[in-house]
C-alpha atoms as a PDB file:
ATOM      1  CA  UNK A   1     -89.765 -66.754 -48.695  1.00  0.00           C
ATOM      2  CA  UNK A   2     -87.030 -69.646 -47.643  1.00  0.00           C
ATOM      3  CA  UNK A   3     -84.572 -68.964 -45.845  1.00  0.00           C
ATOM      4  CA  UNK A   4     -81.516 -71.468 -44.617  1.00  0.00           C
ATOM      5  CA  UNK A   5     -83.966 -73.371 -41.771  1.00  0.00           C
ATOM      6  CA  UNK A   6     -86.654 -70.479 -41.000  1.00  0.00           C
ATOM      7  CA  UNK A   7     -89.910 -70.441 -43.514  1.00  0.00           C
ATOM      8  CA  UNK A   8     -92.810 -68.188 -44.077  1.00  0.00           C
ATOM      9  CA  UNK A   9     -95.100 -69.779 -42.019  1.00  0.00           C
ATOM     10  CA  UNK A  10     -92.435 -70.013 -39.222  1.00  0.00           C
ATOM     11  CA  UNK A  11     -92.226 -66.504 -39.105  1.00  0.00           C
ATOM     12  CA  UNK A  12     -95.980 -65.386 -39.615  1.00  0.00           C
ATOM     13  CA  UNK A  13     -96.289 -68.075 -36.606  1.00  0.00           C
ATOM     14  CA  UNK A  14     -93.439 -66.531 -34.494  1.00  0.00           C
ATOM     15  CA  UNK A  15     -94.862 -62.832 -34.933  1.00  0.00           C
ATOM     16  CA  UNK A  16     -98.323 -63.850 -34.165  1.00  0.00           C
ATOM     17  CA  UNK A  17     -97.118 -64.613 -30.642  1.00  0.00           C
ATOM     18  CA  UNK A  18     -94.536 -62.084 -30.294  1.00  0.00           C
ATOM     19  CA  UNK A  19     -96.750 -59.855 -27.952  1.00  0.00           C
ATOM     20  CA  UNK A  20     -96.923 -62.811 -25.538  1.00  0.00           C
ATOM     21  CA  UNK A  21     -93.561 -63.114 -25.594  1.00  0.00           C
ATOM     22  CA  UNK A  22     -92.459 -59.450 -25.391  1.00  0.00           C
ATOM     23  CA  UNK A  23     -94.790 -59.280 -21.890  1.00  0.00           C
ATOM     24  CA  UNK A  24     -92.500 -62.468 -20.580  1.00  0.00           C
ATOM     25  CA  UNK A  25     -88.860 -60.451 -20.939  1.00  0.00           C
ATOM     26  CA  UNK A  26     -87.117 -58.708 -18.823  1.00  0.00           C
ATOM     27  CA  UNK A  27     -86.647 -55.021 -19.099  1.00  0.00           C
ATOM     28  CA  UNK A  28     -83.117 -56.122 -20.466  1.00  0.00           C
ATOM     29  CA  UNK A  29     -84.101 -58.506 -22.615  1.00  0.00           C
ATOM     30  CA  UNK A  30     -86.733 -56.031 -24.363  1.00  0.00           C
ATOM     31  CA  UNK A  31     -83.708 -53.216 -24.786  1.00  0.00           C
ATOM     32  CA  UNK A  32     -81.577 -56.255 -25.931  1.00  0.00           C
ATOM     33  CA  UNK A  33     -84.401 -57.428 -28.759  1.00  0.00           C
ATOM     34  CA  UNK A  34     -85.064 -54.045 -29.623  1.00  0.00           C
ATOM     35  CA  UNK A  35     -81.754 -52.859 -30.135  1.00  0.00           C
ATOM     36  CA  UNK A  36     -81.367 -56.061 -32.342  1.00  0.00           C
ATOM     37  CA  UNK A  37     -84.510 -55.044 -34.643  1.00  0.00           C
ATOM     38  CA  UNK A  38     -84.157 -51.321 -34.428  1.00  0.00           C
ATOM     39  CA  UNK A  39     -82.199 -49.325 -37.127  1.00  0.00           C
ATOM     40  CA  UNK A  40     -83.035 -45.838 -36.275  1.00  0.00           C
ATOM     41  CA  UNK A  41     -85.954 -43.885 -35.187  1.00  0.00           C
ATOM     42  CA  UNK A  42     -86.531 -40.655 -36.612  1.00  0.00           C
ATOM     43  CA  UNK A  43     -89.026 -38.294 -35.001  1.00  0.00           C
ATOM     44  CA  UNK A  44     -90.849 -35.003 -35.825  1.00  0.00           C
ATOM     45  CA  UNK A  45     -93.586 -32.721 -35.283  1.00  0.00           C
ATOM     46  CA  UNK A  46     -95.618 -34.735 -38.169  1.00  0.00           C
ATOM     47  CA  UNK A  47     -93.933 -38.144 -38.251  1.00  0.00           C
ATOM     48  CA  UNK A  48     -92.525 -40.767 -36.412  1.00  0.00           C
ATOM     49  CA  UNK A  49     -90.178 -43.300 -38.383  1.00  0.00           C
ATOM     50  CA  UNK A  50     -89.371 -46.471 -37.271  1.00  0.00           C
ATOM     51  CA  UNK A  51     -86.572 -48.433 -40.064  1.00  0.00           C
ATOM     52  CA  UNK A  52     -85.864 -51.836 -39.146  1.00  0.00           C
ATOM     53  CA  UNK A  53     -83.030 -54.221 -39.129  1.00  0.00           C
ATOM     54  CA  UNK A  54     -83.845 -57.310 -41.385  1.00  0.00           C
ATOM     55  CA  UNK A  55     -81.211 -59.286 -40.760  1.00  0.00           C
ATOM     56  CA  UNK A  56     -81.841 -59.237 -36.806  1.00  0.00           C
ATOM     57  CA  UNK A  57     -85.164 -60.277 -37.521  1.00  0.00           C
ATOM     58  CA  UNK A  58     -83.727 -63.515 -38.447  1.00  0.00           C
ATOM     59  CA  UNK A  59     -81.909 -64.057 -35.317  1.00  0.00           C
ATOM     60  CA  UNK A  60     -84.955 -63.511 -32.883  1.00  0.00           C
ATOM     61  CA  UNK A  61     -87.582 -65.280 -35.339  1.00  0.00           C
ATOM     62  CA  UNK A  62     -85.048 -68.254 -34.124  1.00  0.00           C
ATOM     63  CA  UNK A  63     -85.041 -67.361 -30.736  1.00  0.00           C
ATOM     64  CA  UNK A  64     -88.478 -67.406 -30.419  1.00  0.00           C
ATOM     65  CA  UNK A  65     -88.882 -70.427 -32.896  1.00  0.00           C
ATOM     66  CA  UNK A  66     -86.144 -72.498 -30.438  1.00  0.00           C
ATOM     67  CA  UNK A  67     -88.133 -74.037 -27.791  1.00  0.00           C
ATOM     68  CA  UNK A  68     -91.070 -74.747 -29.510  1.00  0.00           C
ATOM     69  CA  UNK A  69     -89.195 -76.992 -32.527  1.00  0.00           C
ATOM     70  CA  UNK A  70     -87.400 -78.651 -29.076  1.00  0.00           C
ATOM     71  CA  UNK A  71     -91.009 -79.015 -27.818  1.00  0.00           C
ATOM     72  CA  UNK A  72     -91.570 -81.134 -30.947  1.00  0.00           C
ATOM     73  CA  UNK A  73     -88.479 -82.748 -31.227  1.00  0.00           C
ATOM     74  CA  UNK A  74     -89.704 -84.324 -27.793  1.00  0.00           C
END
């Protein structure tokens, strides 16, 4: 998977950290990310379905790739 600048390993390497980095945001910044990844969420009694926006995953896989690629720029 190659995308424009973002690679596979970038993103297996972004998501492995994303739980650090979800604990360092701000309640807004959480709502903001989630609204970008979220589609919908369907609930019922037996199910809860969560469909997700691939094209926003681009945007915060760069997000969270940003300062670390300026860390190595450095």
């Amino acid at each position: 998977m190659q995308r424009g600048d973002i690679d596979e390993h970038d993103v297996v390497t972004a998501l492995a950290g994303f739980d650090g980095l979800w604990e360092t945001l701000f309640p807004a910044e959480q709502a903001r990310t989630a609204r970008i990844l979220i589609n919908r969420v369907m609930v019922s009694q037996q199910v809860l379905t969560v469909d997700l926006r691939t094209e926003g995953l681009g945007s915060v896989i760069r997000d969270m790739l940003a300062p670390r690629k300026q860390d190595m720029a450095a």
